[in-house]
Structure formats: C-alpha cells, structure tokens
C-alpha atoms as a PDB file:
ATOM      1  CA  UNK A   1      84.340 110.302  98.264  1.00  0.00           C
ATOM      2  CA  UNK A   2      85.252 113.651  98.409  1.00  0.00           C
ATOM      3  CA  UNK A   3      88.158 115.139  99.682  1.00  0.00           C
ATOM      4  CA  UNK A   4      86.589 116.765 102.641  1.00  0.00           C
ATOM      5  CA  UNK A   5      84.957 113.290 103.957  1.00  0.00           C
ATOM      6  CA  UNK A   6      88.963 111.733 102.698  1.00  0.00           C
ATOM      7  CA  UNK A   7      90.228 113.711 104.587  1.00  0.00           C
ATOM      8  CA  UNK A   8      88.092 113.516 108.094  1.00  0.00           C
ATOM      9  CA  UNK A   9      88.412 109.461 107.339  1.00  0.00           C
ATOM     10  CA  UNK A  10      92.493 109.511 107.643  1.00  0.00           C
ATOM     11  CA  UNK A  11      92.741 112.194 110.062  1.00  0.00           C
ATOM     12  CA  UNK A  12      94.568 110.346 112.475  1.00  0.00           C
ATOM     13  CA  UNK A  13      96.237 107.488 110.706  1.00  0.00           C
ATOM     14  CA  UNK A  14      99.151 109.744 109.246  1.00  0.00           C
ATOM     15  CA  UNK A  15      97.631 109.453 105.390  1.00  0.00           C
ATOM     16  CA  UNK A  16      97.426 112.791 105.000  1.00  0.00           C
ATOM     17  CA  UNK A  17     100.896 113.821 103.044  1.00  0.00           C
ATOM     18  CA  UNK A  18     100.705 111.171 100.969  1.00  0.00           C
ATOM     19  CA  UNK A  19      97.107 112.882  99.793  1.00  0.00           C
ATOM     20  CA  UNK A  20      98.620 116.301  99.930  1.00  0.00           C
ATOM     21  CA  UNK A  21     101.751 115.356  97.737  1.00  0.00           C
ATOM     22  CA  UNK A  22      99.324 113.836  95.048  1.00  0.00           C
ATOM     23  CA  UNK A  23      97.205 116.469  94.725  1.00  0.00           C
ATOM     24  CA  UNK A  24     100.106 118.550  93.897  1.00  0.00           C
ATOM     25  CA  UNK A  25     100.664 121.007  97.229  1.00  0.00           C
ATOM     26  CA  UNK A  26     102.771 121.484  99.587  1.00  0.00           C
ATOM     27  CA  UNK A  27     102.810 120.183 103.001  1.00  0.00           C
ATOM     28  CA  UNK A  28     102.563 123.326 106.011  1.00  0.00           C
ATOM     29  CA  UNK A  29     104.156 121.828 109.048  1.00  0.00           C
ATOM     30  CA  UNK A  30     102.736 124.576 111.672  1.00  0.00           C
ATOM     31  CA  UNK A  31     103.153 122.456 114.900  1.00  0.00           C
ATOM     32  CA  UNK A  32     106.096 122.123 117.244  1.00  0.00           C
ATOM     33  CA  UNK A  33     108.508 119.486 117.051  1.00  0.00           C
ATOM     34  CA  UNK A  34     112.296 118.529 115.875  1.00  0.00           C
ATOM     35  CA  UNK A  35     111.454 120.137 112.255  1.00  0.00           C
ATOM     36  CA  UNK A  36     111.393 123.575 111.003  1.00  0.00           C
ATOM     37  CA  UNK A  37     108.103 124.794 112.433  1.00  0.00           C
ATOM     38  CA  UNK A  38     106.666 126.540 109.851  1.00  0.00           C
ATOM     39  CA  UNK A  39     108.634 124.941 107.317  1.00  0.00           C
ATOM     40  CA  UNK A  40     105.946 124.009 103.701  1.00  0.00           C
ATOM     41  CA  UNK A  41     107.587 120.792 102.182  1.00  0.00           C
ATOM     42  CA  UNK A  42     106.611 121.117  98.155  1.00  0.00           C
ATOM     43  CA  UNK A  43     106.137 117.998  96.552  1.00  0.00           C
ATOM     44  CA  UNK A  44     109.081 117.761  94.551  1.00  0.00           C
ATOM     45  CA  UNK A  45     111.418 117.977  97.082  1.00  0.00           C
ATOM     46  CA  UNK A  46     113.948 115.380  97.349  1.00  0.00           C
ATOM     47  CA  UNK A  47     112.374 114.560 101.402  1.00  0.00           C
ATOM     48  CA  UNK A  48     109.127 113.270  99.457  1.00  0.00           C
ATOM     49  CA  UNK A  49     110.063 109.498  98.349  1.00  0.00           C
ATOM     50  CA  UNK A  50     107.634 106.838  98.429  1.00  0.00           C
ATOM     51  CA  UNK A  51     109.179 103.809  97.762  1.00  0.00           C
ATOM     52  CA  UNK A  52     107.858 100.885  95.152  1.00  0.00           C
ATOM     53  CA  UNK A  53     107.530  98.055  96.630  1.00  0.00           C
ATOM     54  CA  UNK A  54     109.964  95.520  95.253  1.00  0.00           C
ATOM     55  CA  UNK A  55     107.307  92.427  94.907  1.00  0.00           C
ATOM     56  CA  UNK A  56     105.001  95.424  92.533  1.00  0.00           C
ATOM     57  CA  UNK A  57     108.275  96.159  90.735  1.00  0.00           C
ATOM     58  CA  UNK A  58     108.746  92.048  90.089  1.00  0.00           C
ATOM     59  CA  UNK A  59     104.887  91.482  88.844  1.00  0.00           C
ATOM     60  CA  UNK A  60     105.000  94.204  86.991  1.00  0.00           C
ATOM     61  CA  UNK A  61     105.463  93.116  83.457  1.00  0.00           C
ATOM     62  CA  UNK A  62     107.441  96.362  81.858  1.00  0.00           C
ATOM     63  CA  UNK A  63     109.828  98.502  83.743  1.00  0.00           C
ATOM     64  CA  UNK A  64     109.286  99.884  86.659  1.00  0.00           C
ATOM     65  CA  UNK A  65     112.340 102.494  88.134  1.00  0.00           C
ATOM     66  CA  UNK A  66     112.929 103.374  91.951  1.00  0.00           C
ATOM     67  CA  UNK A  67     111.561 107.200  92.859  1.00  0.00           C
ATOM     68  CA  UNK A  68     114.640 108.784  92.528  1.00  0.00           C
ATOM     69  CA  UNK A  69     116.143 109.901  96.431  1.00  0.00           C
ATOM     70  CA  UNK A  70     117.875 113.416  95.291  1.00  0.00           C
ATOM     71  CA  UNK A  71     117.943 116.762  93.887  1.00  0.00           C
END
C-alpha cells in the first residue's frame, strides 16, 4: 500500500498522526479550534505519547518500558 492510497483509506478515522509521527514529521494543525492554529507538533515532543498497552507489556517476554510522558 502506498502512502498516498494509506492515507485516502484513514482519512476520516483520526489515523493520520499516528502515520505522520512514524514517518518522522511533524504534524501542521492549520484548522480552527481550541489549539494553536498553525501550531506544527514535531514528533518528539513530549504531547506525542502512545501508550503500550499493559496486556503487550505482560506477554512480552523481555522488557518492555512506558513511552516516557516529558521533556
């Protein structure tokens, strides 16, 4: 699949950062709302935390470590 046809295919089902963050860019928020409007959210920022689930952290058979929540 490429990214184009990824991208159509989760246009409305709010998948899109999550693609954005892995691919290493930064998210452009350029519509209205409570937010900075035209504020670009980099992937490292501390804002960007996607959690582990804790049953993939208790099959998991080394150690796995919480994404951490701060700068």
């Amino acid at each position: 699949m490429t990214k184009k046809e990824r991208t159509l295919e989760l246009a409305y089902q709010a998948e899109r950062s999550y693609d954005v963050y892995r691919n290493g860019r930064a998210l452009t928020r350029l519509y209205p709302g409570p937010h900075n409007a035209m504020e670009a959210v980099q992937p490292a920022d501390y804002r960007v935390v996607y959690y582990i689930p804790q049953n993939a952290i208790n099959s998991y058979p080394g150690t796995l470590t919480q994404n951490p929540t701060s700068n």
